[in-house]
Protein backbone atom coordinates (compact mmCIF):
# COMPACT_ATOMS: atom_id res chain seq x y z
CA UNK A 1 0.87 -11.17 -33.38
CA UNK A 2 -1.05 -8.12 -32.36
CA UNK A 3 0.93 -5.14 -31.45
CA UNK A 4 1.43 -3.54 -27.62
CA UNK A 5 -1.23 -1.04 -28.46
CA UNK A 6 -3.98 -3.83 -29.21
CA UNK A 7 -3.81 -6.75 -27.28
CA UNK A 8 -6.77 -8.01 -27.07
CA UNK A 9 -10.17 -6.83 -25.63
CA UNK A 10 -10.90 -6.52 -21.80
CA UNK A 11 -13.87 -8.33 -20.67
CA UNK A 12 -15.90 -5.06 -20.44
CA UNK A 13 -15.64 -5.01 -23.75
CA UNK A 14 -16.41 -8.06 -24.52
CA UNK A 15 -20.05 -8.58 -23.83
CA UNK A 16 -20.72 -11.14 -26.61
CA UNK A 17 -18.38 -13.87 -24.24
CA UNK A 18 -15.50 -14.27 -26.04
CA UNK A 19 -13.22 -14.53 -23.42
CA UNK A 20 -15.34 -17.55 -21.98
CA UNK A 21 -15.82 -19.22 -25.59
CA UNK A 22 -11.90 -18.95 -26.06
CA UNK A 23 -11.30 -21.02 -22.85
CA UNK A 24 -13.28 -23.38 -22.92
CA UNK A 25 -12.54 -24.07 -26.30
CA UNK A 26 -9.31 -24.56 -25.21
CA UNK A 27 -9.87 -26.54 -22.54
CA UNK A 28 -12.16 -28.49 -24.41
CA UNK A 29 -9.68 -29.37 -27.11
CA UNK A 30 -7.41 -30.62 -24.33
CA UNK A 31 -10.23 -33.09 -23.33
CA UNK A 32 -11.21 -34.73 -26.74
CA UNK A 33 -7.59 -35.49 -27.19
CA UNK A 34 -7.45 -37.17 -24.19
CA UNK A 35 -4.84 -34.54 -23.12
CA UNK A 36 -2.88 -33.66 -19.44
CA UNK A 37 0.23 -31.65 -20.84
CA UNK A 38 2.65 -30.68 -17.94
CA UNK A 39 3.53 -27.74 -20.16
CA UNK A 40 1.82 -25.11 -22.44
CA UNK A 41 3.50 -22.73 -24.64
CA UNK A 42 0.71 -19.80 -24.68
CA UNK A 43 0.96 -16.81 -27.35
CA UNK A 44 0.78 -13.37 -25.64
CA UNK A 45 -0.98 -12.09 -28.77
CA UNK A 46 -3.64 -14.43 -30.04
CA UNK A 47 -6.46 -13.47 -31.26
CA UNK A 48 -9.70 -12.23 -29.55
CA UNK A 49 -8.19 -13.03 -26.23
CA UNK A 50 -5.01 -11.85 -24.56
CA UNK A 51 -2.28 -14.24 -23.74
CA UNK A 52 -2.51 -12.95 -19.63
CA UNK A 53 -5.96 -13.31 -19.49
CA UNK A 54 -5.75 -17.19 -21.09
CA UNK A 55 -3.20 -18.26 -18.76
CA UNK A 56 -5.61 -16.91 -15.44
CA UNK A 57 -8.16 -19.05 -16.98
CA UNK A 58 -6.07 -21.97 -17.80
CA UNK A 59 -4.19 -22.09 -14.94
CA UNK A 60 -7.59 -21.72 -12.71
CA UNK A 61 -9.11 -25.07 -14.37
CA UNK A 62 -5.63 -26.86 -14.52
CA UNK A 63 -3.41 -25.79 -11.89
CA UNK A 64 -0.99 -28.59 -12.26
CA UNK A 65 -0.31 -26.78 -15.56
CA UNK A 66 3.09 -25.23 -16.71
CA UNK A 67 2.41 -22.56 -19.09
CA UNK A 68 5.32 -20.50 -21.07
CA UNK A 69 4.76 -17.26 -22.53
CA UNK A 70 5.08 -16.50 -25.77
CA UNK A 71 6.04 -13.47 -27.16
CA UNK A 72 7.16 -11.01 -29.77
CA UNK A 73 8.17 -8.40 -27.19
CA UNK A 74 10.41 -8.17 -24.04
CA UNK A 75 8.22 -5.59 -22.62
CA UNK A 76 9.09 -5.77 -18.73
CA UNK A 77 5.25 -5.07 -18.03
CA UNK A 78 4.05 -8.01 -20.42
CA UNK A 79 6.81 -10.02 -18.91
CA UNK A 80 5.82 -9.35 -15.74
CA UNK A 81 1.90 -9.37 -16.45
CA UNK A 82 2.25 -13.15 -17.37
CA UNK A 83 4.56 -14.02 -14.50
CA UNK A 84 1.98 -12.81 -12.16
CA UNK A 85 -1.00 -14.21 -14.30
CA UNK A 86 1.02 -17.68 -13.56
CA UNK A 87 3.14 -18.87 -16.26
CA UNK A 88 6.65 -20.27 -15.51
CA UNK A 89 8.56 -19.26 -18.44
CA UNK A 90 8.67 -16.24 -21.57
CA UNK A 91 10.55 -16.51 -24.74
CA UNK A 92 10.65 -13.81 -27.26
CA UNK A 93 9.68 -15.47 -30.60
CA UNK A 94 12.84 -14.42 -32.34
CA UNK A 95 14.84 -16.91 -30.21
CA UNK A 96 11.55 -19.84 -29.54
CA UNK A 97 13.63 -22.00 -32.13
CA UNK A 98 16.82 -22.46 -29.58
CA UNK A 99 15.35 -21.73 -26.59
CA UNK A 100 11.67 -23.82 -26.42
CA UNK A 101 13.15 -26.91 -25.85
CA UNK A 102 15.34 -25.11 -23.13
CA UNK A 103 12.73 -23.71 -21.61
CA UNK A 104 10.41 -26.70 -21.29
CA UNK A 105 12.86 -28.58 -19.68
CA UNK A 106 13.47 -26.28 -17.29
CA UNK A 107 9.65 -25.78 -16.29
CA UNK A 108 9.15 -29.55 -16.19
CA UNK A 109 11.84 -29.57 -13.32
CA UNK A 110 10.09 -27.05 -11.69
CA UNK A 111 12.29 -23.84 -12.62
CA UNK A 112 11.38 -20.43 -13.85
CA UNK A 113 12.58 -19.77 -17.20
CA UNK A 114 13.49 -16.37 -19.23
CA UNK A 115 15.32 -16.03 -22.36
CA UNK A 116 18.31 -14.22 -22.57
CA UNK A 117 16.59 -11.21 -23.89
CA UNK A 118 13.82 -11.10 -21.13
CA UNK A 119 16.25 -11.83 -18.31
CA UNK A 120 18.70 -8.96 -19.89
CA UNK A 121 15.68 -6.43 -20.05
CA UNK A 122 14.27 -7.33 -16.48
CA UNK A 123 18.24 -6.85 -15.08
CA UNK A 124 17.98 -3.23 -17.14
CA UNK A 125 14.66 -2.89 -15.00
CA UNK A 126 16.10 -3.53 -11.66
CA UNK A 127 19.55 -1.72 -12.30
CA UNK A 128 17.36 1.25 -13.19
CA UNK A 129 15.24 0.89 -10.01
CA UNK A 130 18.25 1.16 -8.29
CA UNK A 131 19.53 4.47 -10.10
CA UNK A 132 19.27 7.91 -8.99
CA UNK A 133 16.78 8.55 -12.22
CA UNK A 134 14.75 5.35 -12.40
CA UNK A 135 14.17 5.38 -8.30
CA UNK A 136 12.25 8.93 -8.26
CA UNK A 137 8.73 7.05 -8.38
CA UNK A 138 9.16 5.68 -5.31
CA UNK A 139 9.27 8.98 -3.68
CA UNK A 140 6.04 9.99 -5.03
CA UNK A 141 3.06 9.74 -2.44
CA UNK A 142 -0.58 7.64 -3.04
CA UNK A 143 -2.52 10.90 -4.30
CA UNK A 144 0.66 12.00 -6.82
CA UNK A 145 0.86 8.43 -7.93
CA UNK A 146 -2.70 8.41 -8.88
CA UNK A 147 -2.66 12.06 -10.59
CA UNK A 148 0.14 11.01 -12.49
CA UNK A 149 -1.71 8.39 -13.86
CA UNK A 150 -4.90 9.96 -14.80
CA UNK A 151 -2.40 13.19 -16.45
CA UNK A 152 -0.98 10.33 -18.48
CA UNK A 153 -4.34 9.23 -19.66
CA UNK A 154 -5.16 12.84 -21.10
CA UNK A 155 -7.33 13.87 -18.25
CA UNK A 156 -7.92 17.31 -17.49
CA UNK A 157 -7.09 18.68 -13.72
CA UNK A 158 -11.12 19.60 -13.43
CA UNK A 159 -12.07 15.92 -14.45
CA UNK A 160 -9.19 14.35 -12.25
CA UNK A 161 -10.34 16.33 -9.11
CA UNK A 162 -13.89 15.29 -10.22
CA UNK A 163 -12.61 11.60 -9.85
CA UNK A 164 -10.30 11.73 -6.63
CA UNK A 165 -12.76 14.03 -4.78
CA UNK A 166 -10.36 16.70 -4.76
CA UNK A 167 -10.57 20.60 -5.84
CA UNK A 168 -8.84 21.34 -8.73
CA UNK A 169 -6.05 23.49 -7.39
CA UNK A 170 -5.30 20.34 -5.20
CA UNK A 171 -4.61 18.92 -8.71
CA UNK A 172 -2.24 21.49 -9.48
CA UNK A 173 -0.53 21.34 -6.29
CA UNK A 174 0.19 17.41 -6.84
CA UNK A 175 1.19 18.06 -10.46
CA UNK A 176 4.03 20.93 -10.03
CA UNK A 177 4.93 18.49 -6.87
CA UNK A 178 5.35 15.39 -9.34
CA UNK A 179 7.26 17.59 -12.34
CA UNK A 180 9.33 18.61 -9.40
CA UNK A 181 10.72 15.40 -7.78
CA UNK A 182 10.68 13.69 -11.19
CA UNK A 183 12.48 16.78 -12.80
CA UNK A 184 10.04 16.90 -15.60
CA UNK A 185 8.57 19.67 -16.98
CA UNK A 186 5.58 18.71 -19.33
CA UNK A 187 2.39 16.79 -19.62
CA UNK A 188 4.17 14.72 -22.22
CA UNK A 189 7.35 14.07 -20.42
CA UNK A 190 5.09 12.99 -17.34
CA UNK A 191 3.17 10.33 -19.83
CA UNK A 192 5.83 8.69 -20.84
CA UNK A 193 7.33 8.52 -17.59
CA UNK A 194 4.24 7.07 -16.66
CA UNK A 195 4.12 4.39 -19.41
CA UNK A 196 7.76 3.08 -18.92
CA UNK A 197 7.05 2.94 -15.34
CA UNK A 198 4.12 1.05 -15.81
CA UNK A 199 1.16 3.59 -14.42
CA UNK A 200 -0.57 3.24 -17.12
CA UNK A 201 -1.07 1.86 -20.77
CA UNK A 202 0.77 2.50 -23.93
């Protein structure tokens, strides 16, 4: 299983076609056993290709397909990466043993499925959407959203006015506005604010 911090290479860099080979390989196992699963347990981590990317790409060629993630981590963004890529289901892999069997029969009948420990940590996500604290990013406007998210990637104010198109005191403006409403006071403190809020990547 490949950690948050490396999983898996994006297609634009992945120029020798990886990501294709991997699908179709998988696909094409599927067909020389003769196989139409209703359900497919996909690993978030495998190897040379991403578990969100795999299920786009199965679920585009078979959409009658139920996929269920799987996952070491209950990561709200990789649980809600998959969901959106298509899947029906995630299960941590600490509790796959109890809860596969669970799970598939569930998706079979048409149901969404989440382990305890995903359904726990997406509850956490919504109770602290609904908190004084965790609802401060919705009062932050377009512009401060994307500043935020370019401070978190280490970007200087002189490059990130260079990409928005803005001068660089403009920059400065957005970020005191930001530390303000956020009650923040520090690059760092603003990156990881952006990375559990999901602005940008680990």
């Amino acid at each position: 299983m490949t950690s948050p911090e490396s999983r898996g290479p994006s297609p634009d860099q992945d120029p020798s076609g990886d990501y294709d080979r991997v699908s179709k390989a998988a696909a094409a196992v599927l067909d020389a056993a003769g196989a139409t699963p209703d359900v497919a347990v996909v690993d978030i981590g495998m190897p040379g290709m991403n578990g969100v990317e795999a299920t786009r790409r199965l679920l585009a060629g078979r959409p009658r397909l139920k996929v269920i993630a799987l996952s070491a981590y209950d990561d709200k963004r990789f649980v809600l990466e998959m969901l959106n890529a298509g899947a029906k289901g995630y299960l941590v892999k600490a509790s796959a043993g109890d809860e596969l069997p669970r799970a598939i029969r569930a998706i079979a009948q048409g149901r969404t499925y989440l382990c305890p420990e995903v359904a726990g940590a997406i509850v956490e996500a919504a109770r602290d959407k609904t908190s004084p604290a965790g609802n401060s990013a919705v009062h932050l406007g377009r512009r401060e959203r994307e500043v935020l998210a370019l401070l978190a990637e280490g970007k200087s104010s002189s490059e990130i006015a260079a990409r928005m198109h803005i001068a660089a005191s403009t920059v400065e403006v957005h970020r005191r506005n930001i530390m303000r409403k956020l009650d923040l006071h520090s690059v760092a403190e603003l990156t990881k604010y952006a990375i559990r809020e999901g602005l940008t990547s680990p």
